[in-house]
N, C-alpha and C. Protein backbone atom coordinates (compact mmCIF):
# COMPACT_ATOMS: atom_id res chain seq x y z
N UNK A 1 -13.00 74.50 178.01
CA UNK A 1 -13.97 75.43 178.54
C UNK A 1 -13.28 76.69 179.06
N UNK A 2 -12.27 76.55 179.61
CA UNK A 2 -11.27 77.57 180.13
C UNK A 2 -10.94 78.41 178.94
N UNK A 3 -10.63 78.00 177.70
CA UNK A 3 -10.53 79.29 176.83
C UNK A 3 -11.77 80.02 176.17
N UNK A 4 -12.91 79.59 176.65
CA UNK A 4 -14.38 80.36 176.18
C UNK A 4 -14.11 81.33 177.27
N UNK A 5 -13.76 81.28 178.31
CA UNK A 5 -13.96 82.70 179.34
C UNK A 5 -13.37 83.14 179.47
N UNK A 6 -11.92 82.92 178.57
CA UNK A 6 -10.98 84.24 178.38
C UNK A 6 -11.49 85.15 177.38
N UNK A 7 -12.23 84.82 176.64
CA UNK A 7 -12.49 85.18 175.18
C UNK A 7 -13.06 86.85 175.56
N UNK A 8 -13.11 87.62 174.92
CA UNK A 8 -13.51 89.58 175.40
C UNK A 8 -14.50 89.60 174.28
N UNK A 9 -15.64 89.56 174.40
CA UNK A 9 -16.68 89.66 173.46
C UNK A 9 -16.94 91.53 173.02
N UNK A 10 -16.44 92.33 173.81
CA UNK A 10 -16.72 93.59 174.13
C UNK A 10 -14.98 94.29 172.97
N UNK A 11 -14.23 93.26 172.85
CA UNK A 11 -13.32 94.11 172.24
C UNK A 11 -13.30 94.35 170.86
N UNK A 12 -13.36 95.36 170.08
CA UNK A 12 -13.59 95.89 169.15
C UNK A 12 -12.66 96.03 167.84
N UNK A 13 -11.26 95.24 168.14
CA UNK A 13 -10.89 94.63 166.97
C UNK A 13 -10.87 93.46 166.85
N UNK A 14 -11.80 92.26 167.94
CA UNK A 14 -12.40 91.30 167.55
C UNK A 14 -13.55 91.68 166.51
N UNK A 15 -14.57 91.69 167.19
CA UNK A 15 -15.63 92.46 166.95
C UNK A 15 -15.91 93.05 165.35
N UNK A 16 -14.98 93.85 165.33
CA UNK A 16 -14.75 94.88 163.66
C UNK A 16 -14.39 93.13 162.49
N UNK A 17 -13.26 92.84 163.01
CA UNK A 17 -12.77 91.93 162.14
C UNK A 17 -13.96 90.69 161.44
N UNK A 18 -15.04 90.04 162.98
CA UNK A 18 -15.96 89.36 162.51
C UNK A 18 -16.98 90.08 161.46
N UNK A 19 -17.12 91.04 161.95
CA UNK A 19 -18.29 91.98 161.45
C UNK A 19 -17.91 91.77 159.71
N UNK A 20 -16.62 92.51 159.83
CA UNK A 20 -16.20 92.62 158.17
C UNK A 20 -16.08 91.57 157.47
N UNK A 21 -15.79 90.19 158.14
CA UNK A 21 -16.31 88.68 157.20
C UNK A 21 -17.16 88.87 157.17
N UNK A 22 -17.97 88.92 157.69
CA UNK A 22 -19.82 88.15 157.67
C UNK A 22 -20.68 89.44 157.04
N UNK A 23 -20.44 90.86 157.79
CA UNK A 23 -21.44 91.75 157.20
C UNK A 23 -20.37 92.61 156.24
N UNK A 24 -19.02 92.88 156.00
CA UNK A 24 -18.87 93.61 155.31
C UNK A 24 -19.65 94.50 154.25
N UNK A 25 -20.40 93.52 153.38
CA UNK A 25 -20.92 93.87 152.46
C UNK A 25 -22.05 95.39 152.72
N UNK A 26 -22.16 95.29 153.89
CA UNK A 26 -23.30 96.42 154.59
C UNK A 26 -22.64 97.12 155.48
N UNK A 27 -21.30 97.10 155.37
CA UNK A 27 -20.66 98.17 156.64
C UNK A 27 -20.56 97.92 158.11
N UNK A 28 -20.70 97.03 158.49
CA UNK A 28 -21.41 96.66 160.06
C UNK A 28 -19.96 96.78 160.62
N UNK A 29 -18.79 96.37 160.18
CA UNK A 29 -17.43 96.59 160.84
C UNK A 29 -17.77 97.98 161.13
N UNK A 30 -17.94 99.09 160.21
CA UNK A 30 -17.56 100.67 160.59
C UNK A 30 -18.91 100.92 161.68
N UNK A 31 -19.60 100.18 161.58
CA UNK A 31 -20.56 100.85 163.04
C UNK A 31 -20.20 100.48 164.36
N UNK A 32 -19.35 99.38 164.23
CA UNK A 32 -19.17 98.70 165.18
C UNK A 32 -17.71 99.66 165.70
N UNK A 33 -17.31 100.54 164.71
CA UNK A 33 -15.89 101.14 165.76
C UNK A 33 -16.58 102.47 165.55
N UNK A 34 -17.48 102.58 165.16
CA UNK A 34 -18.02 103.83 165.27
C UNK A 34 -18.07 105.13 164.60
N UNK A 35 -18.22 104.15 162.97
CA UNK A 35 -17.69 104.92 162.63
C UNK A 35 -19.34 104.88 161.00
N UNK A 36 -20.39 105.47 161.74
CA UNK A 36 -22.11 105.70 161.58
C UNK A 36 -21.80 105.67 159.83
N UNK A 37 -21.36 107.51 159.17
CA UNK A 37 -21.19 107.95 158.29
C UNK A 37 -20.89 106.56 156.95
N UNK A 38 -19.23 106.31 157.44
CA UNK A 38 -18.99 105.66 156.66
C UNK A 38 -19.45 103.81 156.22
N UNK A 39 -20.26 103.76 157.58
CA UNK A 39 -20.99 102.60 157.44
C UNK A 39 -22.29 102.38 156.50
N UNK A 40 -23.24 103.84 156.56
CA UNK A 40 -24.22 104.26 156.27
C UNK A 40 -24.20 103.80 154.59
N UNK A 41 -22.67 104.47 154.31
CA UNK A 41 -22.56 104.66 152.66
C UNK A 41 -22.04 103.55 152.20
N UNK A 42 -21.49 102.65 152.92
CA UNK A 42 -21.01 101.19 152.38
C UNK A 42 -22.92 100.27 152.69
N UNK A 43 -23.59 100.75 153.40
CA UNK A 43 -24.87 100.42 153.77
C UNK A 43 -25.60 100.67 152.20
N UNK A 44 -25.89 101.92 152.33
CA UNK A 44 -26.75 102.25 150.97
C UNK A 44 -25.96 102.02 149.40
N UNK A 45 -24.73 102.07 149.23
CA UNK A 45 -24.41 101.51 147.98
C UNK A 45 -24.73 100.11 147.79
N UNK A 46 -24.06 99.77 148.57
CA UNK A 46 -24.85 97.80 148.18
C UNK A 46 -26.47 97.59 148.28
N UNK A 47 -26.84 98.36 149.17
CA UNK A 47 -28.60 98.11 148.92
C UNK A 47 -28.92 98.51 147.61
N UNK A 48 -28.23 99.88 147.41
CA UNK A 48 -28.19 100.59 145.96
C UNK A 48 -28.50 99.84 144.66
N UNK A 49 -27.10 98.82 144.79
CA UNK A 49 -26.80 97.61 144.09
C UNK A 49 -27.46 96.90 143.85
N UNK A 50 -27.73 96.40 144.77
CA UNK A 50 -28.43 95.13 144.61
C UNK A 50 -29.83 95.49 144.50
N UNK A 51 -30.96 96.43 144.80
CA UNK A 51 -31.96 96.79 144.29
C UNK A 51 -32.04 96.88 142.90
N UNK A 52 -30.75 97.47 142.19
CA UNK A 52 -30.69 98.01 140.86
C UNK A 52 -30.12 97.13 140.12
N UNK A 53 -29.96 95.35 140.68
CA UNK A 53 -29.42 94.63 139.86
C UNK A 53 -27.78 94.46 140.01
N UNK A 54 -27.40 95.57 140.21
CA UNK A 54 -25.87 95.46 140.04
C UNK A 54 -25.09 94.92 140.66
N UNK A 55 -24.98 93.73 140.74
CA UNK A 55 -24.50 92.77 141.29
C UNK A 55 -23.25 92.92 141.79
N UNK A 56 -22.43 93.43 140.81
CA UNK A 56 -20.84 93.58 140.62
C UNK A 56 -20.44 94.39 141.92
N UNK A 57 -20.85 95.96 141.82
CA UNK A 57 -20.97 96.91 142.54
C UNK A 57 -21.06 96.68 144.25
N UNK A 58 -21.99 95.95 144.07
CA UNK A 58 -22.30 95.22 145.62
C UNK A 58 -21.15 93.97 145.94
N UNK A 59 -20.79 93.75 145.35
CA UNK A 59 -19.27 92.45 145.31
C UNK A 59 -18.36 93.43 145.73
N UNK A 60 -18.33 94.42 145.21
CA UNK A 60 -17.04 95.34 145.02
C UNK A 60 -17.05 95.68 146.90
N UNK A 61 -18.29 96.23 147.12
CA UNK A 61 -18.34 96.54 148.24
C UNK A 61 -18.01 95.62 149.42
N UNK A 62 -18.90 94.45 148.90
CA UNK A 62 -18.45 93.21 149.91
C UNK A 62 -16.85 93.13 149.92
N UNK A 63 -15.59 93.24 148.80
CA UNK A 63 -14.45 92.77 148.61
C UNK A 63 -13.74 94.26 149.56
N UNK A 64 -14.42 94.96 149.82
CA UNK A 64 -14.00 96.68 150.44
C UNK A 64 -13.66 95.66 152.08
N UNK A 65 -15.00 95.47 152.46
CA UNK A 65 -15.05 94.92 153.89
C UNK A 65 -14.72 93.47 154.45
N UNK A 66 -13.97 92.67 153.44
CA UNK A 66 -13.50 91.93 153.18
C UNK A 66 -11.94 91.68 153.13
N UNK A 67 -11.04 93.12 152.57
CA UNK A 67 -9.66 93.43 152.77
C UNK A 67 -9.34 94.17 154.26
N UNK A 68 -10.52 94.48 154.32
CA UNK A 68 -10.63 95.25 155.75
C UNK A 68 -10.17 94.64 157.03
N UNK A 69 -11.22 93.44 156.97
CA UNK A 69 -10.97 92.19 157.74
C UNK A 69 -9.51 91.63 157.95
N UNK A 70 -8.85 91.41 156.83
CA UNK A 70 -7.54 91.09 156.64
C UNK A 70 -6.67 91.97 157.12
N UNK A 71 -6.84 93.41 157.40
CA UNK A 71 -6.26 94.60 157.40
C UNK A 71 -6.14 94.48 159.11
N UNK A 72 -7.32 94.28 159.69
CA UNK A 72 -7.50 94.02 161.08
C UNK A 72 -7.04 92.89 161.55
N UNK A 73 -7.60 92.02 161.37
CA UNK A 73 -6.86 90.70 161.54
C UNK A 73 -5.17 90.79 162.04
N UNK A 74 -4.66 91.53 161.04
CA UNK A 74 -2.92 91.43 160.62
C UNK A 74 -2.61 92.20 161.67
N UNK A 75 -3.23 93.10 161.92
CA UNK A 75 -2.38 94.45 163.03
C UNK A 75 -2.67 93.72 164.32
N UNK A 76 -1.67 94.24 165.37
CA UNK A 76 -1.43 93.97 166.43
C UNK A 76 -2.68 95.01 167.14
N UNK A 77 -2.98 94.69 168.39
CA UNK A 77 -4.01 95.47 169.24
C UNK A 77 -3.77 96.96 169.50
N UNK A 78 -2.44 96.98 169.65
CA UNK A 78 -1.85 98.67 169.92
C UNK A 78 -2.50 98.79 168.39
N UNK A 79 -1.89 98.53 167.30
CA UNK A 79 -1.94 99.95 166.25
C UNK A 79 -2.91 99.58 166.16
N UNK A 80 -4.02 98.73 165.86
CA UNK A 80 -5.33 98.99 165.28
C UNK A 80 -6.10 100.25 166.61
N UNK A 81 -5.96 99.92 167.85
CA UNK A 81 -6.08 101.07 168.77
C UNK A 81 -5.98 102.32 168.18
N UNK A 82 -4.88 102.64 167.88
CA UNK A 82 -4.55 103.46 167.82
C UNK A 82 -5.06 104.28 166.37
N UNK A 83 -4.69 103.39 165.55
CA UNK A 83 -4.98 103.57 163.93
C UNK A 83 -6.39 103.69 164.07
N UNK A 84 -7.61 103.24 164.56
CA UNK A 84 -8.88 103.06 164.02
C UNK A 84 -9.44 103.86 165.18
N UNK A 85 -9.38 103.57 166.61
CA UNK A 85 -10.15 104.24 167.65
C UNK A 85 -9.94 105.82 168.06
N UNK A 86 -8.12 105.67 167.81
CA UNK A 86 -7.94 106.79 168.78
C UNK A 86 -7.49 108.05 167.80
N UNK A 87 -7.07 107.63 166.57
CA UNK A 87 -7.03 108.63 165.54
C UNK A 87 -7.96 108.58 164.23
N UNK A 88 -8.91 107.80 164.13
CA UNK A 88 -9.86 107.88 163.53
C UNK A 88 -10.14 108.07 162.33
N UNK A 89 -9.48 106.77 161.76
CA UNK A 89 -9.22 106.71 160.33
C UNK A 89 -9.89 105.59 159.63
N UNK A 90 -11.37 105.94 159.29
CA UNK A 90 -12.29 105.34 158.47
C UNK A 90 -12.05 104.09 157.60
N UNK A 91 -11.09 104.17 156.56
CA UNK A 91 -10.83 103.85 155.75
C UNK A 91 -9.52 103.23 155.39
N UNK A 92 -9.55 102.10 155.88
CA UNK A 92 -7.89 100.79 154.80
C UNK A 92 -6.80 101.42 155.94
């Protein structure tokens, strides 16, 4: 029980990393660091997709927010800080 209330529900390369397993496919990691734009367009291509059938396209996207995850995961708390919040780099 003692390690559920260490846990930081509020920190945001937890947070990003879950997001990008579960919602990748819709961008929800990039809203979650704040980052609207590029969420929007990983948002509407896969709706895109998958309205229009294109299955693949929308995979592709899911496999975007999916390396992402891994990308976060791997980095230590400083550089993703730094790399994603404080210099503001959208993308991989």
């Amino acid at each position: 029980m003692d390690d559920l209330t260490n846990l930081d529900f509020n920190d945001k390369k937890t947070m990003a990393t879950a997001a990008a397993i579960f919602f990748g496919f819709v961008g929800a990691h990039k809203f979650v660091m704040g980052y609207k734009r590029e969420g929007a367009i990983m948002a509407l291509v896969s709706l895109a997709a998958i309205v229009t059938h294109l299955a693949a396209i929308a995979a592709l996207v899911g496999v975007v927010g999916f390396i992402e995850a891994f990308i976060y995961f791997g980095m230590d708390r400083k550089k993703f800080d730094d790399t994603y919040l404080r210099h503001q780099r959208p993308w991989f």
